[in-house]
Protein backbone atom coordinates (compact mmCIF):
# COMPACT_ATOMS: atom_id res chain seq x y z
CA UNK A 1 7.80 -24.29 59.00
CA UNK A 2 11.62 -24.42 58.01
CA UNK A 3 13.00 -21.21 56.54
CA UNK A 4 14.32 -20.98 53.13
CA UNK A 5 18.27 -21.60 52.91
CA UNK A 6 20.19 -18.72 52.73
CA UNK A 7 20.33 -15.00 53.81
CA UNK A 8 17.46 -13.56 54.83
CA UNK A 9 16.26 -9.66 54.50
CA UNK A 10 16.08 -9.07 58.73
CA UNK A 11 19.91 -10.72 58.57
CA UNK A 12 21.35 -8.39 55.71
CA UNK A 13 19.37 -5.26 56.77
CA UNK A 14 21.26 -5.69 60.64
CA UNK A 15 24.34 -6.00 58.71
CA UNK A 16 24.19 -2.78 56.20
CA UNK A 17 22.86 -0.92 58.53
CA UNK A 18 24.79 -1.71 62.39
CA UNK A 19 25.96 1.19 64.12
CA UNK A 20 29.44 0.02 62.82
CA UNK A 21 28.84 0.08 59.10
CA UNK A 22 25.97 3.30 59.14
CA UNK A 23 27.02 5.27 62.53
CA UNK A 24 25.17 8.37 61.72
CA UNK A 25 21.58 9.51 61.76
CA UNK A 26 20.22 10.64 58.28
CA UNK A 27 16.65 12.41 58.96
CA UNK A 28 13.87 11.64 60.81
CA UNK A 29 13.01 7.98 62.03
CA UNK A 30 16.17 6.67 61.98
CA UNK A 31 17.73 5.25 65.29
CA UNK A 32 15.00 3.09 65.63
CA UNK A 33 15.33 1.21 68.81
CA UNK A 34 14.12 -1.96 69.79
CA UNK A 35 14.48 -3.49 73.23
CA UNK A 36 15.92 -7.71 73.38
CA UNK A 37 13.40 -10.13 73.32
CA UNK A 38 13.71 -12.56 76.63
CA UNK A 39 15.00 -15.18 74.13
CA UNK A 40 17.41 -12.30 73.22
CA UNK A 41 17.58 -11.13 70.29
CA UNK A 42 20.34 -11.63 67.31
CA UNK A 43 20.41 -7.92 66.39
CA UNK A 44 22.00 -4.68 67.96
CA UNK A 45 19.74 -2.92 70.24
CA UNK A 46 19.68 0.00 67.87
CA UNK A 47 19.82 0.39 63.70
CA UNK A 48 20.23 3.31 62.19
CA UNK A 49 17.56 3.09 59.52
CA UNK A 50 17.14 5.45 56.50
CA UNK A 51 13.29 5.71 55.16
CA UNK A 52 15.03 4.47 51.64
CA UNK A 53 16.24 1.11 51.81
CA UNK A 54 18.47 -0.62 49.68
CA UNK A 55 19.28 -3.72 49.80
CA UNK A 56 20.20 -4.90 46.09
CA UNK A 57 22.79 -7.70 45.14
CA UNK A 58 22.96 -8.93 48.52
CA UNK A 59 21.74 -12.24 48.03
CA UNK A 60 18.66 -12.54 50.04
CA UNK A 61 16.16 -15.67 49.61
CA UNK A 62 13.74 -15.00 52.60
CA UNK A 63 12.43 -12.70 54.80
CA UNK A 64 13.58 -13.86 58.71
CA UNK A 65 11.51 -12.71 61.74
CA UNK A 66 8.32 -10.65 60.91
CA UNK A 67 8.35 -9.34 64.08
CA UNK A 68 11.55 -8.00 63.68
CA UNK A 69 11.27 -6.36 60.15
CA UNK A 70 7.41 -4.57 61.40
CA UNK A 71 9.64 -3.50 64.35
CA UNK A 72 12.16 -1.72 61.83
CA UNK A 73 10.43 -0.84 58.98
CA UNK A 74 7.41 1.06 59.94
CA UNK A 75 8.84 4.17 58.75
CA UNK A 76 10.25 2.89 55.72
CA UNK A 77 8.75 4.09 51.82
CA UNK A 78 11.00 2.94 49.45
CA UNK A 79 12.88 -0.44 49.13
CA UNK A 80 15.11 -1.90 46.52
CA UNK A 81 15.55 -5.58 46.70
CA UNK A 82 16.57 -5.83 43.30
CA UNK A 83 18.97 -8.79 42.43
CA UNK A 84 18.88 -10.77 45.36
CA UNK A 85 17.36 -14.73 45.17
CA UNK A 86 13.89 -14.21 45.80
CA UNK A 87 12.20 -16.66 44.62
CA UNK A 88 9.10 -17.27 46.88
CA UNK A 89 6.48 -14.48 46.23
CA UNK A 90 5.42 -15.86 50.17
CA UNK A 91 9.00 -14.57 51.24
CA UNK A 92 8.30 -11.21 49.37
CA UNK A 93 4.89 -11.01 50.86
CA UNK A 94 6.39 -11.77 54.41
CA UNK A 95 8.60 -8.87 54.00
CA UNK A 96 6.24 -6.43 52.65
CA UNK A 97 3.12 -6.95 54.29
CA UNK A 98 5.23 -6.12 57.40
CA UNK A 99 6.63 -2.33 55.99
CA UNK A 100 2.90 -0.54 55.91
CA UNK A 101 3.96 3.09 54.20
CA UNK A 102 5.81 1.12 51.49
CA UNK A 103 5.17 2.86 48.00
CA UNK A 104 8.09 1.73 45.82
CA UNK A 105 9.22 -2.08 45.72
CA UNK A 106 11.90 -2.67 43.40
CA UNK A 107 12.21 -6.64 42.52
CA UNK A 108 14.10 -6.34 39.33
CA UNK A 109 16.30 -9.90 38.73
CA UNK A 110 15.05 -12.19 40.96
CA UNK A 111 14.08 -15.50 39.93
CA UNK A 112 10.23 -14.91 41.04
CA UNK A 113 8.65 -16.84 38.21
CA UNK A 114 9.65 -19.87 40.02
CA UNK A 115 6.92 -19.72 42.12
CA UNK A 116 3.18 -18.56 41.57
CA UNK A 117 1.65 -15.52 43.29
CA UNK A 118 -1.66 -16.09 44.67
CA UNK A 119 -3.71 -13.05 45.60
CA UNK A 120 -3.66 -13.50 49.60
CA UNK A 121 0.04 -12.59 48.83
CA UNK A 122 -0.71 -9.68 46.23
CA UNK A 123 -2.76 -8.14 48.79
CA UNK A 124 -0.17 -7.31 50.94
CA UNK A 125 1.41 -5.09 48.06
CA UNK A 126 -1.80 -3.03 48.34
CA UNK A 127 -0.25 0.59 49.40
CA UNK A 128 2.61 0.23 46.23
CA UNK A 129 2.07 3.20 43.81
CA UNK A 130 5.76 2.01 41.79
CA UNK A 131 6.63 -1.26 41.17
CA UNK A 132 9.75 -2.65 39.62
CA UNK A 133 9.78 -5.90 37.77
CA UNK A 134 12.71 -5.77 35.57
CA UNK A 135 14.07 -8.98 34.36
CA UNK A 136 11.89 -10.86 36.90
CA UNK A 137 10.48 -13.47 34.06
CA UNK A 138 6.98 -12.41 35.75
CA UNK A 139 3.80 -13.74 33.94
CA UNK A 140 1.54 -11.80 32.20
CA UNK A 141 -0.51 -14.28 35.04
CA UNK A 142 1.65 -12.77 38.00
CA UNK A 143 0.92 -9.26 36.61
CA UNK A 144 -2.70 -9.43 36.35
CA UNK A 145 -2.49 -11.02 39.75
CA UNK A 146 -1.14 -7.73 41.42
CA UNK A 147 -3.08 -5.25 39.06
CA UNK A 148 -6.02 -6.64 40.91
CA UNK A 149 -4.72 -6.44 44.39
CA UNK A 150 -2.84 -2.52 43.59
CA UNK A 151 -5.84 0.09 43.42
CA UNK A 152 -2.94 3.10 43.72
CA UNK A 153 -0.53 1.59 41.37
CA UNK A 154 0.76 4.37 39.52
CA UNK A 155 4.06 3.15 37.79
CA UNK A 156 4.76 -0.75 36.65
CA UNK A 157 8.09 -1.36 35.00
CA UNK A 158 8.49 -4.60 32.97
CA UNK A 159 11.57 -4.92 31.35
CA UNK A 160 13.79 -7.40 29.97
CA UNK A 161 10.68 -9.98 30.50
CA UNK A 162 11.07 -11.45 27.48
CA UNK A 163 7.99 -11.05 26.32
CA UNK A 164 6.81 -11.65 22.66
CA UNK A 165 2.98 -11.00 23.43
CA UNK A 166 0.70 -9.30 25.44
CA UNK A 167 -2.47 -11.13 27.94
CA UNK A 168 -4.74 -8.75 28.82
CA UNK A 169 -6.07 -8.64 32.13
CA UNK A 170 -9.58 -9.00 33.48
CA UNK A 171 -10.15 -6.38 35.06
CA UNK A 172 -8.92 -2.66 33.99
CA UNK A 173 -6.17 -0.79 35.77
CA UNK A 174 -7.65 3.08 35.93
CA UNK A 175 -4.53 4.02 37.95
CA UNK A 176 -1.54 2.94 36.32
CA UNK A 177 -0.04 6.86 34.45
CA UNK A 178 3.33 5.02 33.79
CA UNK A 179 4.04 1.90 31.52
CA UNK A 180 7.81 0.95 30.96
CA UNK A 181 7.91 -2.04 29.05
CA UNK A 182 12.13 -1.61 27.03
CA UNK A 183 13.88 -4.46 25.93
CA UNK A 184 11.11 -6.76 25.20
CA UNK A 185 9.85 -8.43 21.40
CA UNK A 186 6.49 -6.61 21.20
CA UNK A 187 6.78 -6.79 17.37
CA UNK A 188 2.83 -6.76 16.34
CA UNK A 189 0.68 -3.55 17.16
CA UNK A 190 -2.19 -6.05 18.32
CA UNK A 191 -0.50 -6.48 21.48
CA UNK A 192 0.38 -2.79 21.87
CA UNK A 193 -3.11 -2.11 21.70
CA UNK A 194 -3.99 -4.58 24.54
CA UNK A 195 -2.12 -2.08 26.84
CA UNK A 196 -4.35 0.64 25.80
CA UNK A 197 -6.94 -1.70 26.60
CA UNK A 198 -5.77 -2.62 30.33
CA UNK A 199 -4.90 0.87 31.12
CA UNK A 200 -6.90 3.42 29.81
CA UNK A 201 -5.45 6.29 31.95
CA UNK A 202 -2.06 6.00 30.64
CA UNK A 203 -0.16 8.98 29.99
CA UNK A 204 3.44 7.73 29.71
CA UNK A 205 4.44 4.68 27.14
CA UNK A 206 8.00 3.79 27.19
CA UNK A 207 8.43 0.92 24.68
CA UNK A 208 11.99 1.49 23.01
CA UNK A 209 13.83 -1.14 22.02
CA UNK A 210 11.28 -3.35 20.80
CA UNK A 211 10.56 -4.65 17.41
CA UNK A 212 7.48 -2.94 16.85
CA UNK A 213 6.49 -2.91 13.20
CA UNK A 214 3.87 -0.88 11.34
CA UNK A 215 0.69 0.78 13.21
CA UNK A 216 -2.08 -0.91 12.21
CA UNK A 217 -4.80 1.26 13.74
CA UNK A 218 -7.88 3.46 12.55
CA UNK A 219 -7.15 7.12 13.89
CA UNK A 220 -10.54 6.81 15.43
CA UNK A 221 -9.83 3.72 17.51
CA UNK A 222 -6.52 4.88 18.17
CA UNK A 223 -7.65 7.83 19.97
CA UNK A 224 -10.27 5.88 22.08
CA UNK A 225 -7.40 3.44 23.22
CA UNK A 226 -5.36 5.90 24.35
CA UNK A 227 -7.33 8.71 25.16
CA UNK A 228 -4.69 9.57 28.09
CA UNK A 229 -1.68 9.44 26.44
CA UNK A 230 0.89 12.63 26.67
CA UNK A 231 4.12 10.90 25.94
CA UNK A 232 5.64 7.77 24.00
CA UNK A 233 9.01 6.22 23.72
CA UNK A 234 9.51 4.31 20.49
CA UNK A 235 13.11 4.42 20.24
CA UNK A 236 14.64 2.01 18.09
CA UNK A 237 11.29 0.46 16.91
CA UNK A 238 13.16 -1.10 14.12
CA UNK A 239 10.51 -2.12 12.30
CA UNK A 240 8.87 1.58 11.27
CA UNK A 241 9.54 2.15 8.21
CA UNK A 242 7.15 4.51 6.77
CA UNK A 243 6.03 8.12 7.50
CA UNK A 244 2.79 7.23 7.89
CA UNK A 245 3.40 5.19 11.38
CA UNK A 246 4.26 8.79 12.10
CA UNK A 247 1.42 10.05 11.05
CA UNK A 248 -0.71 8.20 12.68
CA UNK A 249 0.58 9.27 16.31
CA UNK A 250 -1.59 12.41 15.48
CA UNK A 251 -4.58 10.32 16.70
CA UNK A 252 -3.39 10.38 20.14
CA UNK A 253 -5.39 13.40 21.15
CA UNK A 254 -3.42 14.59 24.09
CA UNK A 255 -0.01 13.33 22.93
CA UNK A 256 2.94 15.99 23.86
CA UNK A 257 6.28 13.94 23.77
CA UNK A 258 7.56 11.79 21.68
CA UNK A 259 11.20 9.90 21.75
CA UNK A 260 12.02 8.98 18.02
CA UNK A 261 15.63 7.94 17.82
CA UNK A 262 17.52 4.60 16.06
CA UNK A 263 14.32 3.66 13.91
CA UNK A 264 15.46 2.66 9.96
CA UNK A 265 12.93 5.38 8.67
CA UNK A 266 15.09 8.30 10.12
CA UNK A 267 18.47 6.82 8.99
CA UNK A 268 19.27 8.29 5.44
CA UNK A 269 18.10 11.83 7.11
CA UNK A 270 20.81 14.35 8.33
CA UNK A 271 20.15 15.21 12.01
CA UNK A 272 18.67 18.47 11.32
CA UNK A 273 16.19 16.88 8.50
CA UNK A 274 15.24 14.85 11.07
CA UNK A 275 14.20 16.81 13.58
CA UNK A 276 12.46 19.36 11.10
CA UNK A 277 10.78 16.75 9.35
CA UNK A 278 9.17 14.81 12.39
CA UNK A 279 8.24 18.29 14.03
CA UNK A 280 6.21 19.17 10.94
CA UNK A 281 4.37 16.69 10.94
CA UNK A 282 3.82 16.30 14.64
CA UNK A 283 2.05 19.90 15.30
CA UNK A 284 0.90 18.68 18.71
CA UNK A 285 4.21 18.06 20.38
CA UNK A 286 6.28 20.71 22.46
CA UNK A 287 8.98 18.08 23.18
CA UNK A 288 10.95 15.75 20.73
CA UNK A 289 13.63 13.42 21.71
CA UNK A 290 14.26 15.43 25.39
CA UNK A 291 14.18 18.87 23.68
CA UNK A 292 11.71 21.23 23.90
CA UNK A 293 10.08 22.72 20.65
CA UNK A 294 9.90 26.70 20.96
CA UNK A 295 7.77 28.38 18.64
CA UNK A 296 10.31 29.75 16.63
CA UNK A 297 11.87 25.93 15.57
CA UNK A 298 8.10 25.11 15.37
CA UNK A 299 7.77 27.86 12.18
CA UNK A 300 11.24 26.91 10.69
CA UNK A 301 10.54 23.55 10.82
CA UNK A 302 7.05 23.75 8.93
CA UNK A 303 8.17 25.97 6.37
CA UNK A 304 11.71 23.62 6.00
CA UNK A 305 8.61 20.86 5.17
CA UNK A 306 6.88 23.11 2.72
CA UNK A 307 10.16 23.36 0.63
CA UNK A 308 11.60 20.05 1.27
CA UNK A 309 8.35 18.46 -0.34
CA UNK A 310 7.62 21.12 -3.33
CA UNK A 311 9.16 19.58 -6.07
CA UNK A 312 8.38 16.48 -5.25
CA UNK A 313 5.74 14.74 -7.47
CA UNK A 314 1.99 14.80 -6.41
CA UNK A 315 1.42 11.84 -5.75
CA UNK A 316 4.59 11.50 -3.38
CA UNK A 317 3.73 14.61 -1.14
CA UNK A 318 1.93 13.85 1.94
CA UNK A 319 -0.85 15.30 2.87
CA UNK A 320 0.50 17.23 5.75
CA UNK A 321 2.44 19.57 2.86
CA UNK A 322 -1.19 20.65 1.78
CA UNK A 323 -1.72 21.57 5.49
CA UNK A 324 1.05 23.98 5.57
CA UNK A 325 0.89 25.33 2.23
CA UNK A 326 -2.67 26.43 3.83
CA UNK A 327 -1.26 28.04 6.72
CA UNK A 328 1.94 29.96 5.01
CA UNK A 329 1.10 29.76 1.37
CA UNK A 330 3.99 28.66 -1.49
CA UNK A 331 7.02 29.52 -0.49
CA UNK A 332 10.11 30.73 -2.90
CA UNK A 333 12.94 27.99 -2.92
CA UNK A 334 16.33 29.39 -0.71
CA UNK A 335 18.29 30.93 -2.58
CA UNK A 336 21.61 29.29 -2.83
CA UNK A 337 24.61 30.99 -1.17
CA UNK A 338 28.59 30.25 -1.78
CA UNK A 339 29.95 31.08 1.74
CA UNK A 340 33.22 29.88 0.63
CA UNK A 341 36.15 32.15 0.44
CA UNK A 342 37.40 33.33 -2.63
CA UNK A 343 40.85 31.10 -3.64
CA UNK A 344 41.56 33.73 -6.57
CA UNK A 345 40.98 37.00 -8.18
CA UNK A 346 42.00 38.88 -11.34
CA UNK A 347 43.92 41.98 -10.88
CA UNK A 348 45.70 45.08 -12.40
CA UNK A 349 48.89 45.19 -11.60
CA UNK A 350 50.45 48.94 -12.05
CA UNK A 351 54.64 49.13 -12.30
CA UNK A 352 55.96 52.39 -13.68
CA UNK A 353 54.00 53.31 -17.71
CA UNK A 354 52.76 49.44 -17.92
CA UNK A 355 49.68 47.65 -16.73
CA UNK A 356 49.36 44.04 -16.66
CA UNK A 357 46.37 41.84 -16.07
CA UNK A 358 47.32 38.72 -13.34
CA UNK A 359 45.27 35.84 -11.78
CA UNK A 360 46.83 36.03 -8.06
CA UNK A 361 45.93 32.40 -5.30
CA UNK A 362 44.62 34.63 -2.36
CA UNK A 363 45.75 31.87 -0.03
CA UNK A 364 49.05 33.17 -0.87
CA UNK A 365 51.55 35.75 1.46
CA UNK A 366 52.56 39.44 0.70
CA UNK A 367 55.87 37.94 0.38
CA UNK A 368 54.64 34.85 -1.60
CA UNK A 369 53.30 37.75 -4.22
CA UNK A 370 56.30 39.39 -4.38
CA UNK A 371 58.29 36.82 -5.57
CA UNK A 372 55.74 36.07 -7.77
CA UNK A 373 55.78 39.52 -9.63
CA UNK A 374 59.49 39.13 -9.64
CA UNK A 375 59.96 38.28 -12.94
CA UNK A 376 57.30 40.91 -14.04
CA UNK A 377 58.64 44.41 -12.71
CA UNK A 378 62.17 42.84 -12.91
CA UNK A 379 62.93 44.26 -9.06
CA UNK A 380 64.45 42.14 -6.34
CA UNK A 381 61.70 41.15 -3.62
CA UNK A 382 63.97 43.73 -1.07
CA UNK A 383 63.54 46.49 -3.70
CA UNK A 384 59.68 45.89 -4.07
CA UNK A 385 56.98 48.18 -2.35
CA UNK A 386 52.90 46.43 -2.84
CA UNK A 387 50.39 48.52 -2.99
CA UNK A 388 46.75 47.36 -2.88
CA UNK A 389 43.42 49.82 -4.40
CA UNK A 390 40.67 48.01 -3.23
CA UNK A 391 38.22 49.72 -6.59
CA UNK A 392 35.10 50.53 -4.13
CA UNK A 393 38.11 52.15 -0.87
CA UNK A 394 37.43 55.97 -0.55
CA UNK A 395 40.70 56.33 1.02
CA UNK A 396 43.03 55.73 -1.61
CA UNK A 397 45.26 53.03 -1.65
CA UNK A 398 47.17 50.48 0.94
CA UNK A 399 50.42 49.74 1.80
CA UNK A 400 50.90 45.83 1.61
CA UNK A 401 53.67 46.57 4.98
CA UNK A 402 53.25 42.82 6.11
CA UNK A 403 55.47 40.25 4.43
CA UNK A 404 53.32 37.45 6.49
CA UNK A 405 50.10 39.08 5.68
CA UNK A 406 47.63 36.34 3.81
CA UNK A 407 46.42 37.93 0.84
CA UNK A 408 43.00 36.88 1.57
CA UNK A 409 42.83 39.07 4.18
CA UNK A 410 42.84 42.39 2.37
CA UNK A 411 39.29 41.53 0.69
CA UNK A 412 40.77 41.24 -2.90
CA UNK A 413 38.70 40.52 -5.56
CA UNK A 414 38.11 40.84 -9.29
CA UNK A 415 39.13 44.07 -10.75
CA UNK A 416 41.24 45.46 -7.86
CA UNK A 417 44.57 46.97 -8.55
CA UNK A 418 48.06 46.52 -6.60
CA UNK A 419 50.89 48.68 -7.64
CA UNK A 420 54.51 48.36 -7.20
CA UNK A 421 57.21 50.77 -6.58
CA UNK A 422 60.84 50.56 -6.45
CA UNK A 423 62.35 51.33 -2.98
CA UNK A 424 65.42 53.17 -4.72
CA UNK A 425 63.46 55.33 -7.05
């Protein structure tokens, strides 16, 4: 049978990895040596082979000698053949059925849904625990295909596939823990809950970026499809637009992680209401958005709820408020503090017999005051001495010595006394 045009994975792997262009031995089985073939063969006697290969963006569109690649590969684990041309799922079989301790293939963007994978192929995929399918165009047919011939998949990425709906497979996958399916058009919670259906022990959903609109699930049947579950991703779900999708990812009884950003719901929030709100009304989870939730953010948060909600109207308060009212009781509204600094104050100001009531700008200088009380003890600003009695001091009062001084900075406020002398009394 004539090989496929172009380069093939034995060709590019004797390039990357020659003694010229990877001269130095990385771990154990590398150096692999093979001896020539009579016929003689195209390669160096001698690769120096990591157990992690990649290969991406290198253009490959077939395999080459089998021979060759089991003579290479045997010690090889991980491969990334991401971006290349493959699109002959017999190529991809030739090439993996020939590296026997693979347990990561990484086919992201190659054109593999020109060509249909029949399960004598799939079966040579049988030892992969993570699979990559990124941007492949594969077929809900091509995936049900391998989940039949994968008994230790673990992790399936499906990304960028384009996919607006969900086929659900024959035959249940009890292995698969990890689902990444970003970057699709899963808009319609039916076909979210086909996944629960296919993979039952699923404890990591990664669906951001998708258009997924309301949850239209009992809590009951939520709970039995995903009965696994410990985290989700729904970021930038941008069709949630109520608190009660929220709500209802209480059903999930073993949930522990949730990713929550760039949905419309959470938009008119601050970033602290945010977080306080969704933690209140999550009590299950100890991580949000990559953070962990300590105890103590746990109780703020909760009793942040209780007083965000209390004056709304009955029938507007969720039900989660009653909750927490139960566990702390009805809390007193925060009191509201002024943290800002004082701009003025009204003071006595003391010059010889008289006693005249000012409002003085604290932003101002010593010297800025001075000239300012000019006029009113008729001295020059050279002439003047400042005194400040702060009304509470025990110590009598202070010399304003510091022409630069911000008035600010001496504490005054309303019904403290400055006094001025003359220099030349």
């Amino acid at each position: 049978m004539d090989q496929p045009s172009g380069r093939s994975f034995m060709q590019v792997l004797c390039e990357k990895y020659s003694p010229e262009n990877f001269p130095y031995r990385r771990g154990p089985g590398m150096g692999v040596h093979v001896p020539a073939t009579p016929q003689g063969s195209p390669m160096k006697d001698r690769l120096n082979l990591p157990s992690v290969l990649v290969l991406n963006s290198c253009g490959i569109t077939c395999a080459g000698d089998e021979n060759e690649i089991a003579a290479f590969c045997a010690h090889v684990f991980e491969l990334d053949l991401s971006d290349n041309k493959l699109e002959d799922w017999h190529e991809v079989s030739k090439i993996v059925s020939n590296v026997p301790h693979l347990e990561f293939l990484n086919l992201s963007s190659n054109p593999l849904s020109l060509s249909v994978l029949e399960r004598s192929c799939a079966g040579s995929f049988a030892g992969v625990r993570k699979l990559v399918l990124n941007n492949s165009k594969a077929s809900w047919e091509t995936v049900h295909t391998i989940l039949q011939e994968l008994p230790d998949l673990e992790e399936l990425f499906l990304c960028l596939n384009d996919y607006e709906t969900v086929s659900c497979s024959p035959v249940c996958c009890q292995s698969l823990k990890l689902l990444h399916i970003t970057d699709n058009n899963l808009q319609d919670w039916t076909e979210i809950r086909k996944l629960g259906i296919m993979f039952p022990s699923l404890d990591t959903l990664i669906l951001a970026n998708n258009n997924l609109t309301t949850i239209e699930e009992s809590e009951d049947s939520l709970a039995r499809l995903f009965p696994n579950l410990r985290s989700i991703n729904l970021h930038k779900s941008a069709g949630l637009h109520c608190w009660e999708d929220i709500d209802k990812l209480n059903s999930f009884p073993k949930l522990e992680e949730v990713k929550l950003l760039g949905i419309p719901l959470l938009q008119s929030y601050t970033t602290e209401e945010r977080r306080k709100l969704l933690i209140a009304r999550l009590p299950s989870i100890t991580k949000l958005n990559g953070s962990i939730v300590a105890d103590g953010e746990r109780e703020d948060s909760e009793r942040f709820f209780i007083r965000y909600y209390m004056e709304f109207p009955e029938e507007e308060v969720p039900f989660r408020y009653h909750e927490l009212v139960t566990k702390y009781g009805k809390l007193e509204p925060l009191a509201v503090v002024d943290l800002r600094p004082q701009s003025s104050a009204k003071v006595e100001v003391h010059f010889q017999d008289k006693v005249e009531e000012m409002s003085i700008r604290l932003d101002q200088t010593v010297a800025e005051l001075k000239k300012h009380l000019k006029t009113v003890v008729q001295l020059s600003t050279s002439n003047m001495l400042l005194f400040y009695l702060d009304q509470e001091a025990p110590f009598g009062p202070e010399e304003m010595k510091y022409s630069s001084r911000a008035l600010h900075s001496y504490g005054i406020r309303d019904g403290d006394k400055i006094f001025v002398e003359s220099r030349m009394k």
